[in-house]
PDB file of N, CA and C in Angstrom:
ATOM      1  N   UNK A   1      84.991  75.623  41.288  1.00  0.00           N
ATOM      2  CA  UNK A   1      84.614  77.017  41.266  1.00  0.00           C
ATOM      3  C   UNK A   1      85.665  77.793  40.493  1.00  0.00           C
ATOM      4  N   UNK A   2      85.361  78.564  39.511  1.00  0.00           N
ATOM      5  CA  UNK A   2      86.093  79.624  38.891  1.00  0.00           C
ATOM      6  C   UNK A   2      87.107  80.678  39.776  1.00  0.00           C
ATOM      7  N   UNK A   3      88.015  80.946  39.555  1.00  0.00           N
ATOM      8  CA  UNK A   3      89.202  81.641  40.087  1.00  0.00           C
ATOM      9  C   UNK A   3      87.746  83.049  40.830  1.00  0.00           C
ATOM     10  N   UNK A   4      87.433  83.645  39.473  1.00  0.00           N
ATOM     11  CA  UNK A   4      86.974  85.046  39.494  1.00  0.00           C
ATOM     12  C   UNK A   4      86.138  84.559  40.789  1.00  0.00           C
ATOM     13  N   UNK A   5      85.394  83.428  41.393  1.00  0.00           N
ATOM     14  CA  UNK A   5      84.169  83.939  42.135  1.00  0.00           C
ATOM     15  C   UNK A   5      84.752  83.609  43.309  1.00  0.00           C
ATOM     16  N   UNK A   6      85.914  83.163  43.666  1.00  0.00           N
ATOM     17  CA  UNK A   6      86.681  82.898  44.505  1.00  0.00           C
ATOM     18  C   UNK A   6      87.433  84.401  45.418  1.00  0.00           C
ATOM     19  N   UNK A   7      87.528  85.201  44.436  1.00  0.00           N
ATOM     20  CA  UNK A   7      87.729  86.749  44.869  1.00  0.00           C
ATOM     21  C   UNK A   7      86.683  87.512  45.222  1.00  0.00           C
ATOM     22  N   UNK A   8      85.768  87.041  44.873  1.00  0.00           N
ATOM     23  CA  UNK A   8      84.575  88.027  45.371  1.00  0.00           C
ATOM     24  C   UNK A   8      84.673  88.114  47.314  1.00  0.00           C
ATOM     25  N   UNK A   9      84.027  89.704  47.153  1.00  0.00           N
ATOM     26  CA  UNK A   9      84.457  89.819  48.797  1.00  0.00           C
ATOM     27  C   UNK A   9      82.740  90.295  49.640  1.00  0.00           C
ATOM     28  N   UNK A  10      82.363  89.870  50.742  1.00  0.00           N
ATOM     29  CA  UNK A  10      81.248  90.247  51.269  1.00  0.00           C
ATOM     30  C   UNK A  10      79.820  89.328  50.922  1.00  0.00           C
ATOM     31  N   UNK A  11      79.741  88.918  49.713  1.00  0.00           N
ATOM     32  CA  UNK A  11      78.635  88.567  49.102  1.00  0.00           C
ATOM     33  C   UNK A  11      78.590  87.309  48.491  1.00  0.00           C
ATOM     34  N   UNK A  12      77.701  86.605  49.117  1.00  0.00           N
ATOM     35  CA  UNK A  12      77.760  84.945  48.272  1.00  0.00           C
ATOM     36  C   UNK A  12      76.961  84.600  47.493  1.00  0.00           C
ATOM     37  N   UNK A  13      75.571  85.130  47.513  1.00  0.00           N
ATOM     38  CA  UNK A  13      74.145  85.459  46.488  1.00  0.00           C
ATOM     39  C   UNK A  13      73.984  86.377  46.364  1.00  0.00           C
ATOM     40  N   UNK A  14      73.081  87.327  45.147  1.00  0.00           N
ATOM     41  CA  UNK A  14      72.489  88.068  45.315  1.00  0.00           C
ATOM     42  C   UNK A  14      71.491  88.095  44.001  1.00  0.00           C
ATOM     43  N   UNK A  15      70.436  88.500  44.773  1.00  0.00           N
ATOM     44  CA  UNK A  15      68.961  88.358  43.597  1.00  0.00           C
ATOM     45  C   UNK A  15      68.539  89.773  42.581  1.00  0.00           C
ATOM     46  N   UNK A  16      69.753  90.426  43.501  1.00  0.00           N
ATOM     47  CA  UNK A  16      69.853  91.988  42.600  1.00  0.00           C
ATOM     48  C   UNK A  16      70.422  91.812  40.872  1.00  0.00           C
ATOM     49  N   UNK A  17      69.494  91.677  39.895  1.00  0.00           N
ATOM     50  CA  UNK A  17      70.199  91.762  38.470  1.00  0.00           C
ATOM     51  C   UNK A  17      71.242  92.369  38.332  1.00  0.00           C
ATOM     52  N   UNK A  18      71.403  93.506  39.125  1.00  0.00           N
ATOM     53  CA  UNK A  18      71.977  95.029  38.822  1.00  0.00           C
ATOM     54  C   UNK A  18      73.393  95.170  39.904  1.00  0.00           C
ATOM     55  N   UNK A  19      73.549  94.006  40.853  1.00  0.00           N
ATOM     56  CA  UNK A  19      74.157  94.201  41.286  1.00  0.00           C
ATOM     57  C   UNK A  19      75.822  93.712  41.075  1.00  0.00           C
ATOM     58  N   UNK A  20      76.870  94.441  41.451  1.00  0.00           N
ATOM     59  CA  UNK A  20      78.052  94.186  40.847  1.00  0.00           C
ATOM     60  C   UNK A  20      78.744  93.806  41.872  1.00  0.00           C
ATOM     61  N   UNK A  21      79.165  92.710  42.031  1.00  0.00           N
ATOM     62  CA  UNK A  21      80.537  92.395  42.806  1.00  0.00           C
ATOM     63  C   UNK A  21      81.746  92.886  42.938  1.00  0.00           C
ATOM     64  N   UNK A  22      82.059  92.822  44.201  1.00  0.00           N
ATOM     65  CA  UNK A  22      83.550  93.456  44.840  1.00  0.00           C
ATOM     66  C   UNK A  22      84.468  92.504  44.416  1.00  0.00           C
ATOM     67  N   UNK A  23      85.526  92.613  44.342  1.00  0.00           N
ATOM     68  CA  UNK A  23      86.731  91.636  43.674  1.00  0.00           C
ATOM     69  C   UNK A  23      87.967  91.942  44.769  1.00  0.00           C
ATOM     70  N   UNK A  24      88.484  91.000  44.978  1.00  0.00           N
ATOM     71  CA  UNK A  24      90.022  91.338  45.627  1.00  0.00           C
ATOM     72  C   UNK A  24      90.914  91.899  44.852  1.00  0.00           C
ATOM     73  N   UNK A  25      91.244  92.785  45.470  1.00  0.00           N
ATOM     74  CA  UNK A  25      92.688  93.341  44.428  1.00  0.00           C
ATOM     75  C   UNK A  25      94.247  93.101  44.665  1.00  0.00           C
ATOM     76  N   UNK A  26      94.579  91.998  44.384  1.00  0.00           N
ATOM     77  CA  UNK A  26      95.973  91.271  45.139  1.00  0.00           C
ATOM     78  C   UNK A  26      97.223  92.198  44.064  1.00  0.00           C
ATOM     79  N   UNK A  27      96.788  93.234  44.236  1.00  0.00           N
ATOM     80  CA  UNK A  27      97.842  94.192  43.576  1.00  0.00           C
ATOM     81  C   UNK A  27      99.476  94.084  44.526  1.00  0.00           C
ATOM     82  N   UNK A  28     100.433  93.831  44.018  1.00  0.00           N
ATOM     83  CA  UNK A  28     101.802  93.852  44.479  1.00  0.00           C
ATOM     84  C   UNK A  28     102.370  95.220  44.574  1.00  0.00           C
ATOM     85  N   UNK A  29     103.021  95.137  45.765  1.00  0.00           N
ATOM     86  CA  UNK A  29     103.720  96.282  45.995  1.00  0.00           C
ATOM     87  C   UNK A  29     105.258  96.522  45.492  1.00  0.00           C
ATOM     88  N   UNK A  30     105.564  97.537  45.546  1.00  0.00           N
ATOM     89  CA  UNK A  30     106.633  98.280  44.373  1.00  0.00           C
ATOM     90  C   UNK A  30     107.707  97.897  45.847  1.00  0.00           C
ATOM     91  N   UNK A  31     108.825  97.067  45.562  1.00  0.00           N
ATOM     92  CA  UNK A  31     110.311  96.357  45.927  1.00  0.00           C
ATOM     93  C   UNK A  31     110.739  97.404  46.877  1.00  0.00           C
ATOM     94  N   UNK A  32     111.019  97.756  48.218  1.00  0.00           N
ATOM     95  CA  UNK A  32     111.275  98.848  48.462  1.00  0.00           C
ATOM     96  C   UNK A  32     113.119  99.047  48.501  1.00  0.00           C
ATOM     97  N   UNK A  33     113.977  99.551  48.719  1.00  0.00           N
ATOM     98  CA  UNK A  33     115.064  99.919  48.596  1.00  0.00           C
ATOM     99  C   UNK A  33     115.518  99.407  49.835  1.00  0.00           C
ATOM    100  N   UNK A  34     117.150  98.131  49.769  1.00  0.00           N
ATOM    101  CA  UNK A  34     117.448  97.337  50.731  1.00  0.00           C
ATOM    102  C   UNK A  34     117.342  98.350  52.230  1.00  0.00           C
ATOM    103  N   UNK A  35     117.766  99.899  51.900  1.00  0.00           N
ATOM    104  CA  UNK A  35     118.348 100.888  53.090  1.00  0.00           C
ATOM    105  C   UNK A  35     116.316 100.462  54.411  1.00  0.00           C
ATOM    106  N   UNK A  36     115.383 100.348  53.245  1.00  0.00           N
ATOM    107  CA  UNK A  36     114.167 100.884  53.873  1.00  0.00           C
ATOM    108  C   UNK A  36     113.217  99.305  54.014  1.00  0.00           C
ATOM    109  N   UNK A  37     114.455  98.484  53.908  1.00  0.00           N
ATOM    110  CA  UNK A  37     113.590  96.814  54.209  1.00  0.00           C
ATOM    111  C   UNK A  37     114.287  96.712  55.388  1.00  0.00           C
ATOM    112  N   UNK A  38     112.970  95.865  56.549  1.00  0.00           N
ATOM    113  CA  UNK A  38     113.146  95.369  57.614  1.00  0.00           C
ATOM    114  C   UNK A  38     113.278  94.153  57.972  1.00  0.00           C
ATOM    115  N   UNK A  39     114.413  93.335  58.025  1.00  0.00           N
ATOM    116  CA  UNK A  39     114.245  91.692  57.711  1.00  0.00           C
ATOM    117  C   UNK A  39     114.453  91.578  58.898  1.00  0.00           C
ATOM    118  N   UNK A  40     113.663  90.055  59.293  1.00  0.00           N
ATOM    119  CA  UNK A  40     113.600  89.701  60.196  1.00  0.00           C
ATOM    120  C   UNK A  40     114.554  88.034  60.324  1.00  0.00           C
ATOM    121  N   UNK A  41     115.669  87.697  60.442  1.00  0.00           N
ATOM    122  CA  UNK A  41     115.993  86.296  60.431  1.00  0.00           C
ATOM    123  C   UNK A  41     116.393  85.441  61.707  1.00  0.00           C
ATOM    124  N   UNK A  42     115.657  84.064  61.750  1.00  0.00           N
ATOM    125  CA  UNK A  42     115.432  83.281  62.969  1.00  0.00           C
ATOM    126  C   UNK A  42     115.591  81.885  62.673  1.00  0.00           C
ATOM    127  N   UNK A  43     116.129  81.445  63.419  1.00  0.00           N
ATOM    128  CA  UNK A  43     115.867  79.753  63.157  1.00  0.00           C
ATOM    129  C   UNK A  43     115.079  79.045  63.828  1.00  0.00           C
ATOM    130  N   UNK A  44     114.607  78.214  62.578  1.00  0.00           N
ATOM    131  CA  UNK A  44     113.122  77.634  63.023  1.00  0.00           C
ATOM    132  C   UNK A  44     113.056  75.926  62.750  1.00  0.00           C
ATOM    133  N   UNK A  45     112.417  75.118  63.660  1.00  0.00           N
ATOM    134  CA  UNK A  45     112.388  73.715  63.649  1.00  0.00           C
ATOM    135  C   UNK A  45     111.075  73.081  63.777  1.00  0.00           C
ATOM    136  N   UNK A  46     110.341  74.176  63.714  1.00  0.00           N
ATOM    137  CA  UNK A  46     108.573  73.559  63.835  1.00  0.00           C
ATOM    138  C   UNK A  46     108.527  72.923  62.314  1.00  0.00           C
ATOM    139  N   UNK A  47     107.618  72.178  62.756  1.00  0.00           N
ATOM    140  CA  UNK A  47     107.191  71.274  61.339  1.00  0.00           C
ATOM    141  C   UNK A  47     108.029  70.607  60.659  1.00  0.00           C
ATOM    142  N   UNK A  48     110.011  70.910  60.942  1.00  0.00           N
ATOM    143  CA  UNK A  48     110.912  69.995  60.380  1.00  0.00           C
ATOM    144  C   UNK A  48     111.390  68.608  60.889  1.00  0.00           C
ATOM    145  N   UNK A  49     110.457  67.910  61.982  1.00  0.00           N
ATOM    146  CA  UNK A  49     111.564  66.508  62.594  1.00  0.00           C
ATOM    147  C   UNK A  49     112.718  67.085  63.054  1.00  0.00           C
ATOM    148  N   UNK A  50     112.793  68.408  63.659  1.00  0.00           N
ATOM    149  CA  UNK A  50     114.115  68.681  64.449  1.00  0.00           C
ATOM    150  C   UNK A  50     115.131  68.911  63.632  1.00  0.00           C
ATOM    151  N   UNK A  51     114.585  69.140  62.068  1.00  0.00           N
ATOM    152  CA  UNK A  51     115.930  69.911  61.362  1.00  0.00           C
ATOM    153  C   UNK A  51     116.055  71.204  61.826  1.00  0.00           C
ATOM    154  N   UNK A  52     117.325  72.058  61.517  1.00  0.00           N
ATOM    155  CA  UNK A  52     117.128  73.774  61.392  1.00  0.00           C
ATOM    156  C   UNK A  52     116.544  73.979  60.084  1.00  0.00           C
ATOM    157  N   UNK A  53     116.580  75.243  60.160  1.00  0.00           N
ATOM    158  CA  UNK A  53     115.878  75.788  58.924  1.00  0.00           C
ATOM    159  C   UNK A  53     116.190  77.421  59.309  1.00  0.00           C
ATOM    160  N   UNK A  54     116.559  78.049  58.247  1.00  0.00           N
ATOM    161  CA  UNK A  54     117.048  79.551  58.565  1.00  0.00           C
ATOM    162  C   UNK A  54     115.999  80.027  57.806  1.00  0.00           C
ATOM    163  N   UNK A  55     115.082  81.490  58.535  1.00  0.00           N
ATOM    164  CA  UNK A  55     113.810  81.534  57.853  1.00  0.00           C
ATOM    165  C   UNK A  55     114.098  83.357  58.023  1.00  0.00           C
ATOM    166  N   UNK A  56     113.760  84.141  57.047  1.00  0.00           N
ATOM    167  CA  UNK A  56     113.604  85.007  56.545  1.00  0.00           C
ATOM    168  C   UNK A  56     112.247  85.961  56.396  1.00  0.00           C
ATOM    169  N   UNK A  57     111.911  87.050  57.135  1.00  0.00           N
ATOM    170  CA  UNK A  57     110.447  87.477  56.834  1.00  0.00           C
ATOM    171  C   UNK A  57     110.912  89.109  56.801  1.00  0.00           C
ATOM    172  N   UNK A  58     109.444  89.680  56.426  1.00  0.00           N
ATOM    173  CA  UNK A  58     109.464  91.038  56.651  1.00  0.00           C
ATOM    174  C   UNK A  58     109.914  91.983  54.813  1.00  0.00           C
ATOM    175  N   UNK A  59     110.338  90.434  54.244  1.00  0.00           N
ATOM    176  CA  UNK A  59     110.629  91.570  52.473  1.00  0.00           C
ATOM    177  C   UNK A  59     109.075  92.457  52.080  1.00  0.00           C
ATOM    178  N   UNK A  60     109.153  93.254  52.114  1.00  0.00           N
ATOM    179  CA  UNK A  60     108.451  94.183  51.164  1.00  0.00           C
ATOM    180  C   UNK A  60     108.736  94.507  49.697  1.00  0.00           C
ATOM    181  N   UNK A  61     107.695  94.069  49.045  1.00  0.00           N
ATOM    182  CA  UNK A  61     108.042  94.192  47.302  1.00  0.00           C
ATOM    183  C   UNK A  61     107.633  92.769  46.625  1.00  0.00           C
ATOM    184  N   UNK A  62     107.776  92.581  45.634  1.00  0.00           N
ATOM    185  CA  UNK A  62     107.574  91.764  44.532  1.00  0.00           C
ATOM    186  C   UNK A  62     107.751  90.091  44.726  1.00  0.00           C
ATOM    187  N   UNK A  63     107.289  89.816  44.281  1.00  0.00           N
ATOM    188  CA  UNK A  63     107.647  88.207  44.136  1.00  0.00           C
ATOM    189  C   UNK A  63     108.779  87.693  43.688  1.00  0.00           C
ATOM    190  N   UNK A  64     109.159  88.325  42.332  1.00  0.00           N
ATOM    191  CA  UNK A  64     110.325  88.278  41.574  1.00  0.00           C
ATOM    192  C   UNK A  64     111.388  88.264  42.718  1.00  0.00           C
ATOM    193  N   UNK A  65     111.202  90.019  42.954  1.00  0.00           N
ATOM    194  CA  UNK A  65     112.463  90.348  43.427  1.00  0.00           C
ATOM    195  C   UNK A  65     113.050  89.458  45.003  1.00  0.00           C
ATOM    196  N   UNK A  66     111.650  88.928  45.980  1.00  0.00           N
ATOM    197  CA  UNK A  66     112.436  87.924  46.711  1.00  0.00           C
ATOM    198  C   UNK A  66     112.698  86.741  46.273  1.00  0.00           C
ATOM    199  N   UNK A  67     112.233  86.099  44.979  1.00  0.00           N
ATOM    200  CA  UNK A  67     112.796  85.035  44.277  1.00  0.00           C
ATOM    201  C   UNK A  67     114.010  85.407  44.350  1.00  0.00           C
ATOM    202  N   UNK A  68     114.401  86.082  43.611  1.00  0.00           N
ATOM    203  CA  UNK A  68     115.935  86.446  43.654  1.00  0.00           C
ATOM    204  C   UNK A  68     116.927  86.501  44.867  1.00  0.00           C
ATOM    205  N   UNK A  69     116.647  87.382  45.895  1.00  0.00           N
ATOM    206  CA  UNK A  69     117.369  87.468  46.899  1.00  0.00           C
ATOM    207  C   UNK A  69     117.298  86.045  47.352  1.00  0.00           C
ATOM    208  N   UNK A  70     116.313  85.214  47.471  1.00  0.00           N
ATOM    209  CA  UNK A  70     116.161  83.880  48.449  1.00  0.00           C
ATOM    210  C   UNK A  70     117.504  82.844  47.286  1.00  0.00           C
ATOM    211  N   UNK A  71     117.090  82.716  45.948  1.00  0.00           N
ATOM    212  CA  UNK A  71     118.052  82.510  45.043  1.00  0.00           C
ATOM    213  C   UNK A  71     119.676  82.496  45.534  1.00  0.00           C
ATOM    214  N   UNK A  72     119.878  83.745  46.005  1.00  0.00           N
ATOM    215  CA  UNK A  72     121.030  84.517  45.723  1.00  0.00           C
ATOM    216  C   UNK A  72     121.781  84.119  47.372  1.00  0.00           C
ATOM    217  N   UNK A  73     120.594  84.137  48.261  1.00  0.00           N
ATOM    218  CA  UNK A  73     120.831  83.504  49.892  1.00  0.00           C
ATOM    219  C   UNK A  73     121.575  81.994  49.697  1.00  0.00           C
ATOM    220  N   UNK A  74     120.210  81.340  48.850  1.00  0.00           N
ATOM    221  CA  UNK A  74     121.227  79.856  48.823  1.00  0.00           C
ATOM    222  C   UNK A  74     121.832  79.590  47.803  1.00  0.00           C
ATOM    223  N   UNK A  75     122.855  80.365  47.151  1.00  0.00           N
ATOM    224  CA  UNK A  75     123.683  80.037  46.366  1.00  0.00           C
ATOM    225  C   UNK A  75     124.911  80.496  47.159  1.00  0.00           C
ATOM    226  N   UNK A  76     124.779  81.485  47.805  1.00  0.00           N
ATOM    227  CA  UNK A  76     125.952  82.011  48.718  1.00  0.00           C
ATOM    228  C   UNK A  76     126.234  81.200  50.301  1.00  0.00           C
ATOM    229  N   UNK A  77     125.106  80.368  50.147  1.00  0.00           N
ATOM    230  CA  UNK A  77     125.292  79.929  51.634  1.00  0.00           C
ATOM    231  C   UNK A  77     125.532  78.402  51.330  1.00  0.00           C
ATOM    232  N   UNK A  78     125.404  77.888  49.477  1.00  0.00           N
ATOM    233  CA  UNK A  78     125.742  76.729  49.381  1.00  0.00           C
ATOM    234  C   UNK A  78     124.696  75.240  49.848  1.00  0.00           C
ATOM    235  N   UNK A  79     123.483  75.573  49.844  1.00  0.00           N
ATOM    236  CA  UNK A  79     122.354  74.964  50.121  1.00  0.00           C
ATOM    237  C   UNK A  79     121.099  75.093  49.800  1.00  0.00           C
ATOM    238  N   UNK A  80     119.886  73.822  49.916  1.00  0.00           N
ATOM    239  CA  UNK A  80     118.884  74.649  49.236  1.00  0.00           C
ATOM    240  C   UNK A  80     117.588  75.117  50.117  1.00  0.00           C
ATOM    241  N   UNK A  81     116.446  75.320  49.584  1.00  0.00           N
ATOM    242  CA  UNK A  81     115.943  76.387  50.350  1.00  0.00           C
ATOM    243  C   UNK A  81     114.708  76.588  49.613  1.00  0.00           C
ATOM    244  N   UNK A  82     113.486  77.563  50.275  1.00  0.00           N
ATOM    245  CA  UNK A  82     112.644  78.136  49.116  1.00  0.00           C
ATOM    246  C   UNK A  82     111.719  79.073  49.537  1.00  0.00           C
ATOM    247  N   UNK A  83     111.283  79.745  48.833  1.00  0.00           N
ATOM    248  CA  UNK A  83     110.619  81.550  49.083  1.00  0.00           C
ATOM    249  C   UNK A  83     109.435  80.812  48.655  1.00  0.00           C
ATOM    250  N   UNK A  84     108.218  81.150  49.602  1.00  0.00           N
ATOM    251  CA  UNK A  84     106.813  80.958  49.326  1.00  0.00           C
ATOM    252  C   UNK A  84     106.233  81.805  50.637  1.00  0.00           C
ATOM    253  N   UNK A  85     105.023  82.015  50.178  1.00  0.00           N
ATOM    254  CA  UNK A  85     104.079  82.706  51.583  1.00  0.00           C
ATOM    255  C   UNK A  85     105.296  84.307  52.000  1.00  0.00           C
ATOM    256  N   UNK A  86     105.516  84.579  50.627  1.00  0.00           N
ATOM    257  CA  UNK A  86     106.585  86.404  51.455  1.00  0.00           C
ATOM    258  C   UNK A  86     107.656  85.745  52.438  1.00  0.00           C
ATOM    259  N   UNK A  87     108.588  84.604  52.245  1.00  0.00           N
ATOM    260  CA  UNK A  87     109.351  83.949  53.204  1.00  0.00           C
ATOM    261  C   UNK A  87     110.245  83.417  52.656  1.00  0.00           C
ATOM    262  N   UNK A  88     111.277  83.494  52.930  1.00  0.00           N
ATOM    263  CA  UNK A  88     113.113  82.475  52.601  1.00  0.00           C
ATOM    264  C   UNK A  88     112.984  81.546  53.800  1.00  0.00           C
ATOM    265  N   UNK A  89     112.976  80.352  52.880  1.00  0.00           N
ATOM    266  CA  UNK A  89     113.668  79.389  53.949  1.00  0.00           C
ATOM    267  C   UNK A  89     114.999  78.939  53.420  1.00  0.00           C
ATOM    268  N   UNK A  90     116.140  78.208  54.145  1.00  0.00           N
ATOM    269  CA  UNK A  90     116.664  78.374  53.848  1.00  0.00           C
ATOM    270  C   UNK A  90     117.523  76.931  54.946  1.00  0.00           C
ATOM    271  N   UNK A  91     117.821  75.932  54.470  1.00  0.00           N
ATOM    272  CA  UNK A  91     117.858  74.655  55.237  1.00  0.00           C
ATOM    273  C   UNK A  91     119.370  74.582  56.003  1.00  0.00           C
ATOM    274  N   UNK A  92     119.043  74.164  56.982  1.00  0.00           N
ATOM    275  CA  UNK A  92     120.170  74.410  58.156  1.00  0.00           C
ATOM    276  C   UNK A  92     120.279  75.906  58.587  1.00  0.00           C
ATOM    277  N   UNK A  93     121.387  75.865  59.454  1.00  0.00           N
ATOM    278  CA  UNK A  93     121.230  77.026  60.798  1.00  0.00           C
ATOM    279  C   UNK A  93     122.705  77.871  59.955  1.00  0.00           C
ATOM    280  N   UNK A  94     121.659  78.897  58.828  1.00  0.00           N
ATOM    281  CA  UNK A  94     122.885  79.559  58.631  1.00  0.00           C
ATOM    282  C   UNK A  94     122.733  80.938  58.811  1.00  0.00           C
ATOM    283  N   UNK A  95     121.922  81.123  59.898  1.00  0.00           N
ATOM    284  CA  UNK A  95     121.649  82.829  60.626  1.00  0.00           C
ATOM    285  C   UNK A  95     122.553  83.664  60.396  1.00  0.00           C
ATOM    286  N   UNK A  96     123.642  83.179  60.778  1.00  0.00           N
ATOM    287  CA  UNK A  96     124.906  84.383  60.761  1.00  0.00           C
ATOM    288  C   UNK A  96     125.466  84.105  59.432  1.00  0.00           C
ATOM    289  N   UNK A  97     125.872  83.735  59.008  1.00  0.00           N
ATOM    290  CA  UNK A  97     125.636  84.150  57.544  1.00  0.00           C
ATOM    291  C   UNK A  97     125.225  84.564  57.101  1.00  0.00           C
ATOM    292  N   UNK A  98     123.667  84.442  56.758  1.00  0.00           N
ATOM    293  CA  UNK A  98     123.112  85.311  56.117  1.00  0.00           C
ATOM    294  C   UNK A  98     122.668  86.496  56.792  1.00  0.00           C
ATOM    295  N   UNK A  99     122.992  86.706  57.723  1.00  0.00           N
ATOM    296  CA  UNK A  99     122.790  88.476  58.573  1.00  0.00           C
ATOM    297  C   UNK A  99     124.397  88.821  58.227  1.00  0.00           C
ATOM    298  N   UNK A 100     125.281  88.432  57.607  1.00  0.00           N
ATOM    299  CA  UNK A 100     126.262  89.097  57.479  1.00  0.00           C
ATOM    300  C   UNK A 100     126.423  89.144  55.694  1.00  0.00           C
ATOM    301  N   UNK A 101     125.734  88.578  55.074  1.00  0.00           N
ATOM    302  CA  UNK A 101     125.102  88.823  54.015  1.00  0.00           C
ATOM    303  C   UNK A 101     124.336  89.531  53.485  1.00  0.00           C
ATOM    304  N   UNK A 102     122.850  89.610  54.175  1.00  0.00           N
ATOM    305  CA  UNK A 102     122.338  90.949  53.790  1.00  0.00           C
ATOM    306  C   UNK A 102     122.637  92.480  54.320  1.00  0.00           C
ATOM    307  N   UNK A 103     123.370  92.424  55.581  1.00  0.00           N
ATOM    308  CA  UNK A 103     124.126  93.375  56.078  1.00  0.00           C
ATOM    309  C   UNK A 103     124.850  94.040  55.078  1.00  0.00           C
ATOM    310  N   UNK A 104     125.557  93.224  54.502  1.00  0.00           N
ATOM    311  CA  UNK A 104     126.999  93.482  52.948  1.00  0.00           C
ATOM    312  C   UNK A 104     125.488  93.957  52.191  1.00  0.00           C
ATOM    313  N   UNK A 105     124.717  93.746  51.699  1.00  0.00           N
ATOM    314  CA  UNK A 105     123.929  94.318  50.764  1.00  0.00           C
ATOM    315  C   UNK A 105     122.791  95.687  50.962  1.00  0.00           C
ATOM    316  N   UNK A 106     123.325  95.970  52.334  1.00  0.00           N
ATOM    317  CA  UNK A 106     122.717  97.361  52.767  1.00  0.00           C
ATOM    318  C   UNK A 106     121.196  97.085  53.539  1.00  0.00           C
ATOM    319  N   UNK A 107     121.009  95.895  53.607  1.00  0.00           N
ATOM    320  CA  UNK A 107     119.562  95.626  54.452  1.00  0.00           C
ATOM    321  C   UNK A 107     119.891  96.233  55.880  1.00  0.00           C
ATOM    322  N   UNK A 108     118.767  96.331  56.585  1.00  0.00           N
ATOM    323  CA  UNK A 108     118.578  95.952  58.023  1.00  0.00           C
ATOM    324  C   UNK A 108     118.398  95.143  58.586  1.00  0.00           C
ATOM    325  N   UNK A 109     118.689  94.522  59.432  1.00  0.00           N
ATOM    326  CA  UNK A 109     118.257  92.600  59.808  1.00  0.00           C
ATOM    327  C   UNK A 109     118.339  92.939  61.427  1.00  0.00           C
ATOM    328  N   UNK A 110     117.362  92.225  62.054  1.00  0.00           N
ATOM    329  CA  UNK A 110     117.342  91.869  63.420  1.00  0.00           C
ATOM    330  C   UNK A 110     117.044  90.333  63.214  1.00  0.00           C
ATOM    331  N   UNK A 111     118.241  89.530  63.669  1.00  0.00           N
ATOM    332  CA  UNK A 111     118.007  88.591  64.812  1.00  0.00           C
ATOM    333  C   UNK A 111     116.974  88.180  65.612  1.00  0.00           C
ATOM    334  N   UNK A 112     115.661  87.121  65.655  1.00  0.00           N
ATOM    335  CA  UNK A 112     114.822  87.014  66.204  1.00  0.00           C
ATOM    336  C   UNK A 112     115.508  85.207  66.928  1.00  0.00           C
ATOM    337  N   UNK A 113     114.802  85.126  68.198  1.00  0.00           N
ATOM    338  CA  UNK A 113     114.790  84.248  69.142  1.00  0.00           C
ATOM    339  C   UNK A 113     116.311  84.031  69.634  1.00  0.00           C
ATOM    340  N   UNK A 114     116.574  82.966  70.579  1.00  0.00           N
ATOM    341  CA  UNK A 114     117.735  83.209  71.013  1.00  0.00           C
ATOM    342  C   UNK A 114     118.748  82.100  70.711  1.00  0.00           C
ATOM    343  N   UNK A 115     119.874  81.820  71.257  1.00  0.00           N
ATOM    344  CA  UNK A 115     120.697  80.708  70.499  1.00  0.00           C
ATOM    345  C   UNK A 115     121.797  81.796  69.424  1.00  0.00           C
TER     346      UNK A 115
END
């Protein structure tokens, strides 16, 4: 199936000549400013065989721009890692680090679960 009919929204036939399909609009939102992002960071072991994994949610903005920050997470924390689905992962348990990292870069961060 073609990308385009894959976006269509509501409607799977229609016998109307005249009629025009709805489309998804996966328009991206504009990066918001670290003071007005709400990050959320937790460590997580579902789905790893009992590795950690330091996981990151809540960026608002661009693709690019959390490429970068997730980038910039594991180069400073010395490990690797990867941004998919609006998410930093980020391998092993380096929570406090990186909440004292994006802290230094003017974010907001809460701490989720306990440990």
């Amino acid at each position: 199936m073609s990308k385009k009919k894959k976006e269509r929204v509501d409607v799977v036939y229609s016998t109307n000549p005249n009629f025009e399909f709805t489309y998804d609009s996966n328009e991206e939102q504009e990066t918001l400013p670290p003071q007005q992002q709400d990050l959320r960071v937790q460590l997580d072991r579902k789905q790893r065989n009992g590795k950690d994994a330091t996981l990151i949610t809540g960026f608002i903005g661009t693709t690019e721009d959390l490429e970068a920050l997730g980038k910039l997470l594991k180069q400073k924390c010395g490990v690797g890692g990867s941004v998919k689905d609006g998410e930093i992962l980020v391998q092993g348990n380096q929570v406090q680090k990186i909440m004292n990292l994006l802290i230094d870069m003017k974010y907001k961060v809460k701490k989720i679960g306990g440990n």
